[in-house]
C-alpha atoms as a PDB file:
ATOM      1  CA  UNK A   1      21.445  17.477  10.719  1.00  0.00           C
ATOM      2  CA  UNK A   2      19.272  19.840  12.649  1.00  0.00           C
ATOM      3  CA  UNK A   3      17.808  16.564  14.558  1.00  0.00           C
ATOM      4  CA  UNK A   4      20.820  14.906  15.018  1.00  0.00           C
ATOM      5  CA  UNK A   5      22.116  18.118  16.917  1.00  0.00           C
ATOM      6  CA  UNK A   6      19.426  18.595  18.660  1.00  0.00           C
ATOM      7  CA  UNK A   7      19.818  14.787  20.211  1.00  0.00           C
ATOM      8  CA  UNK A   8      23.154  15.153  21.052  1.00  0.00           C
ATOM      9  CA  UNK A   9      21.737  18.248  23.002  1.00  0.00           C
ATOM     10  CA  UNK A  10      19.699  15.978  25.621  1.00  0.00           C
ATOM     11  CA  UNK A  11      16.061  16.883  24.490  1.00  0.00           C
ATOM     12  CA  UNK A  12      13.704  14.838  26.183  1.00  0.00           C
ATOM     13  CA  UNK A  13      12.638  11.090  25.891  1.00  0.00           C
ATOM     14  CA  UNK A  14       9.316  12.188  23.776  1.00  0.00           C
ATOM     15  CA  UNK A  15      11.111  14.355  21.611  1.00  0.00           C
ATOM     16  CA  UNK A  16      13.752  12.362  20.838  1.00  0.00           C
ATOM     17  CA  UNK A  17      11.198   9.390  19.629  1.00  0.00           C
ATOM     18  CA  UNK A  18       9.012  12.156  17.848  1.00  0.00           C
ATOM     19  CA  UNK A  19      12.191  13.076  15.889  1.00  0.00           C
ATOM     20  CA  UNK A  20      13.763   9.805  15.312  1.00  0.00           C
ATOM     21  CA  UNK A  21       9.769   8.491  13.782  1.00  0.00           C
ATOM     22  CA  UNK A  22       9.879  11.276  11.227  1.00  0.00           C
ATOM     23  CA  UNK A  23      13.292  10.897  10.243  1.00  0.00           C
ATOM     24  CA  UNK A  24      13.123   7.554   9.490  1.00  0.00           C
ATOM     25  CA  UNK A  25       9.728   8.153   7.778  1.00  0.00           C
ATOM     26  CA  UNK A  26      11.488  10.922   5.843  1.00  0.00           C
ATOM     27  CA  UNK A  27      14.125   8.574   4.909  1.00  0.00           C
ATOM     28  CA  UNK A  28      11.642   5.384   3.947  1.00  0.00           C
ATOM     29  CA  UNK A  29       9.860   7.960   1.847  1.00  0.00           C
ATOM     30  CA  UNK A  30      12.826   8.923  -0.011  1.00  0.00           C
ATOM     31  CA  UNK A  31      14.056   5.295  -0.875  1.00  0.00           C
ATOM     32  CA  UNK A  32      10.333   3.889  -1.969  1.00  0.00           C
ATOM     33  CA  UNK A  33      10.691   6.978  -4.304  1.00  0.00           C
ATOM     34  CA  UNK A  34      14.267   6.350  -5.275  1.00  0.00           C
ATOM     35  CA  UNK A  35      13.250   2.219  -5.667  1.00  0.00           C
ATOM     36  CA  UNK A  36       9.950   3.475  -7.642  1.00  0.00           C
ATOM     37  CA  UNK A  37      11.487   5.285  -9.822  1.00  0.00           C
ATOM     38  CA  UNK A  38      14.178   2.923 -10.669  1.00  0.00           C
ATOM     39  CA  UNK A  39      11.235   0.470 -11.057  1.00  0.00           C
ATOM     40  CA  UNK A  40       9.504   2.635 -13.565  1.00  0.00           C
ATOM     41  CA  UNK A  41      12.434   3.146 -15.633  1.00  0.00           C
ATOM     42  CA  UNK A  42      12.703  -1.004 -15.698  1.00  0.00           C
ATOM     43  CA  UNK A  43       9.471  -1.466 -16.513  1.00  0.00           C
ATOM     44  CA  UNK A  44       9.017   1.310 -19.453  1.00  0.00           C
ATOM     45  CA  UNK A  45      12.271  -0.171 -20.945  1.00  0.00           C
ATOM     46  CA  UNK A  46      10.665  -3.725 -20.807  1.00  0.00           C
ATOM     47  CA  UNK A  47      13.401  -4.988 -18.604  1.00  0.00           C
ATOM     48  CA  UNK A  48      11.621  -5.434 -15.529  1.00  0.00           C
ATOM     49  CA  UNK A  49      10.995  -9.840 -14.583  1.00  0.00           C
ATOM     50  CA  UNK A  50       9.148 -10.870 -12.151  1.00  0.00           C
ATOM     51  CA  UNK A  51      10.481 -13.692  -9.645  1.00  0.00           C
ATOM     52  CA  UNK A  52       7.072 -15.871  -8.970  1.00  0.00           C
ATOM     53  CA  UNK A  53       7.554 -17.936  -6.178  1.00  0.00           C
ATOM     54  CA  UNK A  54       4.316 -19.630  -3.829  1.00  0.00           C
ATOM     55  CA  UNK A  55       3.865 -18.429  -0.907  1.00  0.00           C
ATOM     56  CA  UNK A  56       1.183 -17.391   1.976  1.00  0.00           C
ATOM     57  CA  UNK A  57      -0.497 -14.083   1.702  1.00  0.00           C
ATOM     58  CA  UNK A  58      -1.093 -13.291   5.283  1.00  0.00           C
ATOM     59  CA  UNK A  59       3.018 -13.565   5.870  1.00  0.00           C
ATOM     60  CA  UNK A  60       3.051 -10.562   3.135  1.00  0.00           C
ATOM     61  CA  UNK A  61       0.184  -8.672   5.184  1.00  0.00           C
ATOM     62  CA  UNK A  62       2.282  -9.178   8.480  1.00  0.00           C
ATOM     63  CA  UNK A  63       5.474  -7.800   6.791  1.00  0.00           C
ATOM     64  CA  UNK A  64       3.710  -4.761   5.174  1.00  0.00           C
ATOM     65  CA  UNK A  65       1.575  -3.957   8.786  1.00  0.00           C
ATOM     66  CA  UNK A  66       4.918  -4.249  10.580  1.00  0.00           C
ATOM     67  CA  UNK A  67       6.612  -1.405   8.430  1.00  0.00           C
ATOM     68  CA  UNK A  68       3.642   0.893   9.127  1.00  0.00           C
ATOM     69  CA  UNK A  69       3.126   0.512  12.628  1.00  0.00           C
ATOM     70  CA  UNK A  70       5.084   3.336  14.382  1.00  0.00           C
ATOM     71  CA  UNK A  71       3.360   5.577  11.995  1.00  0.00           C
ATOM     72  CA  UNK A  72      -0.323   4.197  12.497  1.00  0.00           C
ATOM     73  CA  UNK A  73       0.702   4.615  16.143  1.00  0.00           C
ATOM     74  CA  UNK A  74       2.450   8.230  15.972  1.00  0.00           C
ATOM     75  CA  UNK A  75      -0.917   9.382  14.303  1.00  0.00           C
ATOM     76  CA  UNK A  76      -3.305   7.357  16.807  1.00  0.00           C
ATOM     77  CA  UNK A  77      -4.895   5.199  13.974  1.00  0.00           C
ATOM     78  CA  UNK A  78      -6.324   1.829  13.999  1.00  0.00           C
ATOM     79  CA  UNK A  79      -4.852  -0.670  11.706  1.00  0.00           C
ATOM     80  CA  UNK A  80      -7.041  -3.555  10.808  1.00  0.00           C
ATOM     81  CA  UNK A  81      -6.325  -7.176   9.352  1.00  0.00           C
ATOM     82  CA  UNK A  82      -9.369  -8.719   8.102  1.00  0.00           C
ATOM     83  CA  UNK A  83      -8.181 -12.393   6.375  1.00  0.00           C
ATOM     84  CA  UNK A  84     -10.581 -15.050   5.298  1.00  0.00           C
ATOM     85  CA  UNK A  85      -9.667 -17.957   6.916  1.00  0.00           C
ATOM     86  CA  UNK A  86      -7.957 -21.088   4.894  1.00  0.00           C
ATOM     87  CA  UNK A  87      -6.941 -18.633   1.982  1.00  0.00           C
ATOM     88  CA  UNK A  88      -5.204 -21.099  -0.400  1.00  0.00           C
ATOM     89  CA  UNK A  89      -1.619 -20.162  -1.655  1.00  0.00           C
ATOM     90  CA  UNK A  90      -0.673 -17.683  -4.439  1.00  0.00           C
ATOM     91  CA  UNK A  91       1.862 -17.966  -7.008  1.00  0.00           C
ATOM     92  CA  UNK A  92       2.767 -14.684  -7.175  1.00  0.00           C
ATOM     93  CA  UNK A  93       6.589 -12.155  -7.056  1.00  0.00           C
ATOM     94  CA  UNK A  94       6.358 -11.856  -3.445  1.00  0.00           C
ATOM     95  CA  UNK A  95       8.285  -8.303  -3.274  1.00  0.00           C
ATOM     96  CA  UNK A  96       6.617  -7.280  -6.308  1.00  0.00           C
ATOM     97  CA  UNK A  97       3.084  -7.644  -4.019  1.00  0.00           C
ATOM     98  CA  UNK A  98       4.994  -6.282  -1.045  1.00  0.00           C
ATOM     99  CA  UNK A  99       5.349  -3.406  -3.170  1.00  0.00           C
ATOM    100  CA  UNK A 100       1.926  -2.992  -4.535  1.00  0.00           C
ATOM    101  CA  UNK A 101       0.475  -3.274  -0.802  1.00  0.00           C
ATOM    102  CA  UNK A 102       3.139  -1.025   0.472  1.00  0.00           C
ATOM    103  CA  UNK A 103       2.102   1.480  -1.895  1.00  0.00           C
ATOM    104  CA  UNK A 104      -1.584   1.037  -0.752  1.00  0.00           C
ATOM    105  CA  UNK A 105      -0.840   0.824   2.399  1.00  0.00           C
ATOM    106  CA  UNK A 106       0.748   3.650   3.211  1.00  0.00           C
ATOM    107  CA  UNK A 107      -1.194   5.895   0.592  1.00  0.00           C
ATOM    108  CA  UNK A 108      -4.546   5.071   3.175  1.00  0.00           C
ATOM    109  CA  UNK A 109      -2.011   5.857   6.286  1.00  0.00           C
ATOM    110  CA  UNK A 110      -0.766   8.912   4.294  1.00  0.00           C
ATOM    111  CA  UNK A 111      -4.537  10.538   3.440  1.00  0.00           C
ATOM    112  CA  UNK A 112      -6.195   9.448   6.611  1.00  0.00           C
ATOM    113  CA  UNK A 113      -6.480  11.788  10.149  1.00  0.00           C
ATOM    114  CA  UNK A 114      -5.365  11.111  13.154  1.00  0.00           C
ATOM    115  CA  UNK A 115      -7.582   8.842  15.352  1.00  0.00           C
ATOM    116  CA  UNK A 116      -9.024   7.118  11.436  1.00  0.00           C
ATOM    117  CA  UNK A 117      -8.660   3.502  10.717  1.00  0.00           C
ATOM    118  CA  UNK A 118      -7.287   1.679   7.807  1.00  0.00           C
ATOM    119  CA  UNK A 119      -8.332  -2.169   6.889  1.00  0.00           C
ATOM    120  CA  UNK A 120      -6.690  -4.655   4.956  1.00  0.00           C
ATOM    121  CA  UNK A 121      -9.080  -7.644   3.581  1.00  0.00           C
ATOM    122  CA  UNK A 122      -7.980 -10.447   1.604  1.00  0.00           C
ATOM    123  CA  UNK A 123     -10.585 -13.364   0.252  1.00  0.00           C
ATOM    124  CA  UNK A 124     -10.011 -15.849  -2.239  1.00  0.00           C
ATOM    125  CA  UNK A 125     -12.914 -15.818  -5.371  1.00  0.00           C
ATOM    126  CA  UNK A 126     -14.264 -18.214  -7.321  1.00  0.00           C
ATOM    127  CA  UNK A 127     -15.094 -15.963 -10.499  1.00  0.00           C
ATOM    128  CA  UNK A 128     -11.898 -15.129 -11.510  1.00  0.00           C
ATOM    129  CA  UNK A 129     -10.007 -17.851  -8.970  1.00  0.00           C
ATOM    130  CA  UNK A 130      -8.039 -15.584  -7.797  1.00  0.00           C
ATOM    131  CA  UNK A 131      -7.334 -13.824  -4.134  1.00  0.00           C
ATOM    132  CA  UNK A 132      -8.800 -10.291  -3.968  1.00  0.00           C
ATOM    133  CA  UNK A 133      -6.625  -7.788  -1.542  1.00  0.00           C
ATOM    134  CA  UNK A 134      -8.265  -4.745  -0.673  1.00  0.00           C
ATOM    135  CA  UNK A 135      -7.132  -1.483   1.601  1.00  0.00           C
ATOM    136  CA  UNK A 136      -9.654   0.269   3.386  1.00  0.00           C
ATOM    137  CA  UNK A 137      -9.370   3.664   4.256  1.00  0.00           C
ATOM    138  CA  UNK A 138     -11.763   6.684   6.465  1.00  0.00           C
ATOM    139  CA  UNK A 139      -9.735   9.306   4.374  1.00  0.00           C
ATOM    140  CA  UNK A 140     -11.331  11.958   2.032  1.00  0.00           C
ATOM    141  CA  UNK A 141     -12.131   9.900  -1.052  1.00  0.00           C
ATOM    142  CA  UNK A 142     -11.300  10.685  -4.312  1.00  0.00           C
ATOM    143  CA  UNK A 143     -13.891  12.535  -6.684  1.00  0.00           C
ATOM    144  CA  UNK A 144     -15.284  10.614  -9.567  1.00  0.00           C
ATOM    145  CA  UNK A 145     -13.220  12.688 -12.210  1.00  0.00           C
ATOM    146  CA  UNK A 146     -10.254  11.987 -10.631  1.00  0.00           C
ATOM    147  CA  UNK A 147     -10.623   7.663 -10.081  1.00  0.00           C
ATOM    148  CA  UNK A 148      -9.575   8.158 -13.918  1.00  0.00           C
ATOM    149  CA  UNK A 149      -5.987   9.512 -13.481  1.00  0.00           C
ATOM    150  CA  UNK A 150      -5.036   8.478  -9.820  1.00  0.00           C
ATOM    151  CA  UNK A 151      -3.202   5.647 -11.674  1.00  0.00           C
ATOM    152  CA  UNK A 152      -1.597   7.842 -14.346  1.00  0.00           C
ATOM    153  CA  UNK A 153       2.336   8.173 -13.187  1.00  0.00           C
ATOM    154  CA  UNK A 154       3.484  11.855 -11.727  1.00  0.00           C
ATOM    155  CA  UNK A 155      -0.510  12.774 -11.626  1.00  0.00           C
ATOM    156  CA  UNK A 156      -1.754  13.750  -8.327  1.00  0.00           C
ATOM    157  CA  UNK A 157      -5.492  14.842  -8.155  1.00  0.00           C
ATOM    158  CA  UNK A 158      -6.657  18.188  -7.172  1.00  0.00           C
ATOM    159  CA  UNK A 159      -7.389  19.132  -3.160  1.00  0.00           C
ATOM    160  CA  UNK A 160      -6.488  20.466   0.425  1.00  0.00           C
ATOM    161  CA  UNK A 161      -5.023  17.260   1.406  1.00  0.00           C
ATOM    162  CA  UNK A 162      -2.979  16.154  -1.748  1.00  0.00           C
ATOM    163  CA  UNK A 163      -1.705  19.164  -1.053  1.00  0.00           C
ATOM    164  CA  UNK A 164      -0.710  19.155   2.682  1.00  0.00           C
ATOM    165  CA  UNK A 165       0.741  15.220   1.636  1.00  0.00           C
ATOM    166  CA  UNK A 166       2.611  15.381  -1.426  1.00  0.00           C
ATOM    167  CA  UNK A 167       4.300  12.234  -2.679  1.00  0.00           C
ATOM    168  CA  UNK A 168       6.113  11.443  -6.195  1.00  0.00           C
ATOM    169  CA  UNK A 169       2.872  10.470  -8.320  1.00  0.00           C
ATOM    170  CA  UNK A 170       4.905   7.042  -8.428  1.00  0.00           C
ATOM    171  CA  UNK A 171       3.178   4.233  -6.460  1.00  0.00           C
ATOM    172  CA  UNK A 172      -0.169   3.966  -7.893  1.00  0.00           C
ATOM    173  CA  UNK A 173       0.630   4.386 -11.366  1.00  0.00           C
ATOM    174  CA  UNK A 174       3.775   1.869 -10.267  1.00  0.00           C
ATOM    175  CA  UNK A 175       1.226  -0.636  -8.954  1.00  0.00           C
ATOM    176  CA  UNK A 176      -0.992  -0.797 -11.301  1.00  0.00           C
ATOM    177  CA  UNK A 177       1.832  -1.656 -13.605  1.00  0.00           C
ATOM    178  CA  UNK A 178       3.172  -4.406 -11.918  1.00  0.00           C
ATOM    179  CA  UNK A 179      -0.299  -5.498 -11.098  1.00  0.00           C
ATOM    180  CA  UNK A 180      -0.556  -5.655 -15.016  1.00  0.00           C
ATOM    181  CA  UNK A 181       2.239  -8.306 -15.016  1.00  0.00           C
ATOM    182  CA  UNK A 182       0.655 -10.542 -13.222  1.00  0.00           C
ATOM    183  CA  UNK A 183      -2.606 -10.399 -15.532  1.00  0.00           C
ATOM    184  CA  UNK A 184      -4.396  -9.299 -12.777  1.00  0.00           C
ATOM    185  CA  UNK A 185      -6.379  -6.326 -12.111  1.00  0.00           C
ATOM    186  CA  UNK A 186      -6.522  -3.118  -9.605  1.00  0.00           C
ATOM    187  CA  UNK A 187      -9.653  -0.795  -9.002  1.00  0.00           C
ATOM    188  CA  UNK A 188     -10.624   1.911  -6.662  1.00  0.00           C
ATOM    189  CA  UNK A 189     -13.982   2.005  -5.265  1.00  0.00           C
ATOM    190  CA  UNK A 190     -14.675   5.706  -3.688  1.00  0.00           C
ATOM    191  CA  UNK A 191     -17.088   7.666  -2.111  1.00  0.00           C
ATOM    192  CA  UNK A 192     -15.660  11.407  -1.816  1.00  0.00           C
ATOM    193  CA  UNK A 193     -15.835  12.830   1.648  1.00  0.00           C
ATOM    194  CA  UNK A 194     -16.305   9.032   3.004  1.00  0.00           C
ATOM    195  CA  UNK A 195     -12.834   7.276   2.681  1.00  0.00           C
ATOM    196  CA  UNK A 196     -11.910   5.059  -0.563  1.00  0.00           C
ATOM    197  CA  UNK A 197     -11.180   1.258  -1.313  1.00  0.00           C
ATOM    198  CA  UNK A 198      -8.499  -0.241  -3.371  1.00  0.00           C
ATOM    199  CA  UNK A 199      -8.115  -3.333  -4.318  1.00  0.00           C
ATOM    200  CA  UNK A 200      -6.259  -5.743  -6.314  1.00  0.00           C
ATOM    201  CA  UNK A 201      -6.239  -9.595  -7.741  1.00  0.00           C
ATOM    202  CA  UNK A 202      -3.495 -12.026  -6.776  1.00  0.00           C
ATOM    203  CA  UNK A 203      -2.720 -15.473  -8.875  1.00  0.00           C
ATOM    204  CA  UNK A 204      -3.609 -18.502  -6.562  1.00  0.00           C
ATOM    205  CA  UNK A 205      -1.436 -21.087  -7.117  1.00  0.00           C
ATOM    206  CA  UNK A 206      -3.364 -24.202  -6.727  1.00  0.00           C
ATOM    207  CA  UNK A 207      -7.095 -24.734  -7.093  1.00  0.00           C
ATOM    208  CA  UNK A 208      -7.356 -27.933  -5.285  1.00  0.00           C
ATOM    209  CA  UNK A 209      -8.673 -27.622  -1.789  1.00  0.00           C
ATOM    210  CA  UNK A 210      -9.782 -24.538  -2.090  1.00  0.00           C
ATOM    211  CA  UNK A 211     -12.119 -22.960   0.363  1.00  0.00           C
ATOM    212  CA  UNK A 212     -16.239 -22.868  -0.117  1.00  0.00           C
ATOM    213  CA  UNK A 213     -18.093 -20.101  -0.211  1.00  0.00           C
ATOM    214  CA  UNK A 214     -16.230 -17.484  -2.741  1.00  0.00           C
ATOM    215  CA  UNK A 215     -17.934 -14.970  -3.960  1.00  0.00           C
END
C-alpha cells in the first residue's frame, strides 16, 4: 500500500523503478514460497508426477536468466552463461528443472554482494551420461558442518548473511527432492569465505550423436 501511495504521489522516475523492482521481488518471493510449499506437501504425500518431455537445456537457462535479470541488475552483478556447445537433448519435467535452477539461481543472486557475479555451466558427461548443471556463486560459502543440512527442509545454516536474507528453508531441500525423481543427483561444492557451487544431473535423452570430449 505504502508504495502504491507513494506513486500516485509523483515520486521520481528512479524511485518509482526502485519501488516497483522490490515489489515485484517481494511478490515473486512470496509465490515460489506459496508454489514450494504446495510442492512439498505433493511430494511428502507421494502425489507429486512428473511430466517428462525432451527438450533443449539452454531454452531453460534463457527462461530462468530472464526472471533474474532486473535483480542481477538492481544489485550491479554479473550474470554469466557458460554452455558447452552441441549439448545433446534431455528428457527431463521441464518446469520441474525450471524449478530446481530457479531455486539455485536465485539462492547465488540472494547470498551474493553487490558488484559479485554468478555463473551458470552446463556440460554433458560421459560417466554417468548425463548433463551436469552447475551455479556459480562469489557469495560467502557455506561451512563444512553446514553442506550437511543446507538440503534439510525449513533448515537454514547459522551466519550474518542468512540472517540479513531469510527465505522459507524450502528450495533446496525442495530441489533436491525433485532432483531425486529424476534419479539424478545434486551436490554443493564450497569453500567458506570464497563463494559455493551447486550442481545437479539432468537425464539426456538420446545418446546417439553425442558430443566428444565428456569428462
Amino acid at each position: 500500500m505504502a508504495f502504491n501511495e507513494m506513486l500516485l504521489e509523483g515520486v521520481n522516475a528512479e524511485l518509482q523503478r526502485e519501488f516497483l523492482i522490490d515489489t515485484r521481488r517481494s511478490s515473486n518471493q512470496l509465490l515460489r514460497f506459496i508454489n514450494d510449499l504446495l510442492d512439498m506437501a505433493k511430494l511428502d504425500a507421494g502425489r507429486m508426477e512428473l511430466e517428462v518431455s525432451i527438450f533443449d537445456l539452454p531454452e531453460l537457462v534463457r527462461e530462468v536468466t530472464e526472471q533474474v535479470n532486473p535483480v542481477v541488475m538492481m544489485k550491479d552483478q554479473m550474470l554469466v552463461t557458460t554452455l558447452a556447445e552441441k549439448l545433446p537433448p534431455v528428457n527431463a519435467d521441464y518446469r520441474k528443472m525450471e524449478q530446481i535452477l530457479s531455486n539455485l539461481v536465485g539462492n547465488a543472486v540472494k547470498f551474493t554482494p553487490n558488484g559479485g557475479k554468478i555463473t551458470i555451466t552446463a556440460r554433458y558427461c560421459s560417466q554417468d551420461n548425463k548433463v551436469h548443471v552447475a551455479v556459480i556463486d562469489t557469495g560467502p560459502g557455506i561451512r563444512d558442518e553446514d553442506k550437511e543440512i543446507i538440503f534439510d527442509a525449513f533448515r537454514q545454516v547459522n551466519g550474518s548473511s542468512t540472517r540479513e536474507h531469510r527465505g522459507s528453508g524450502l528450495g533446496l531441500a525442495l530441489s533436491k527432492k525433485l532432483v531425486n525423481m529424476h534419479r539424478c543427483m545434486i551436490w554443493v561444492e564450497s569453500t567458506y569465505g570464497q563463494g559455493s557451487k551447486f550442481t545437479f544431473t539432468v537425464p539426456v535423452a538420446c545418446i546417439r550423436n553425442l558430443p566428444e570430449g565428456g569428462k
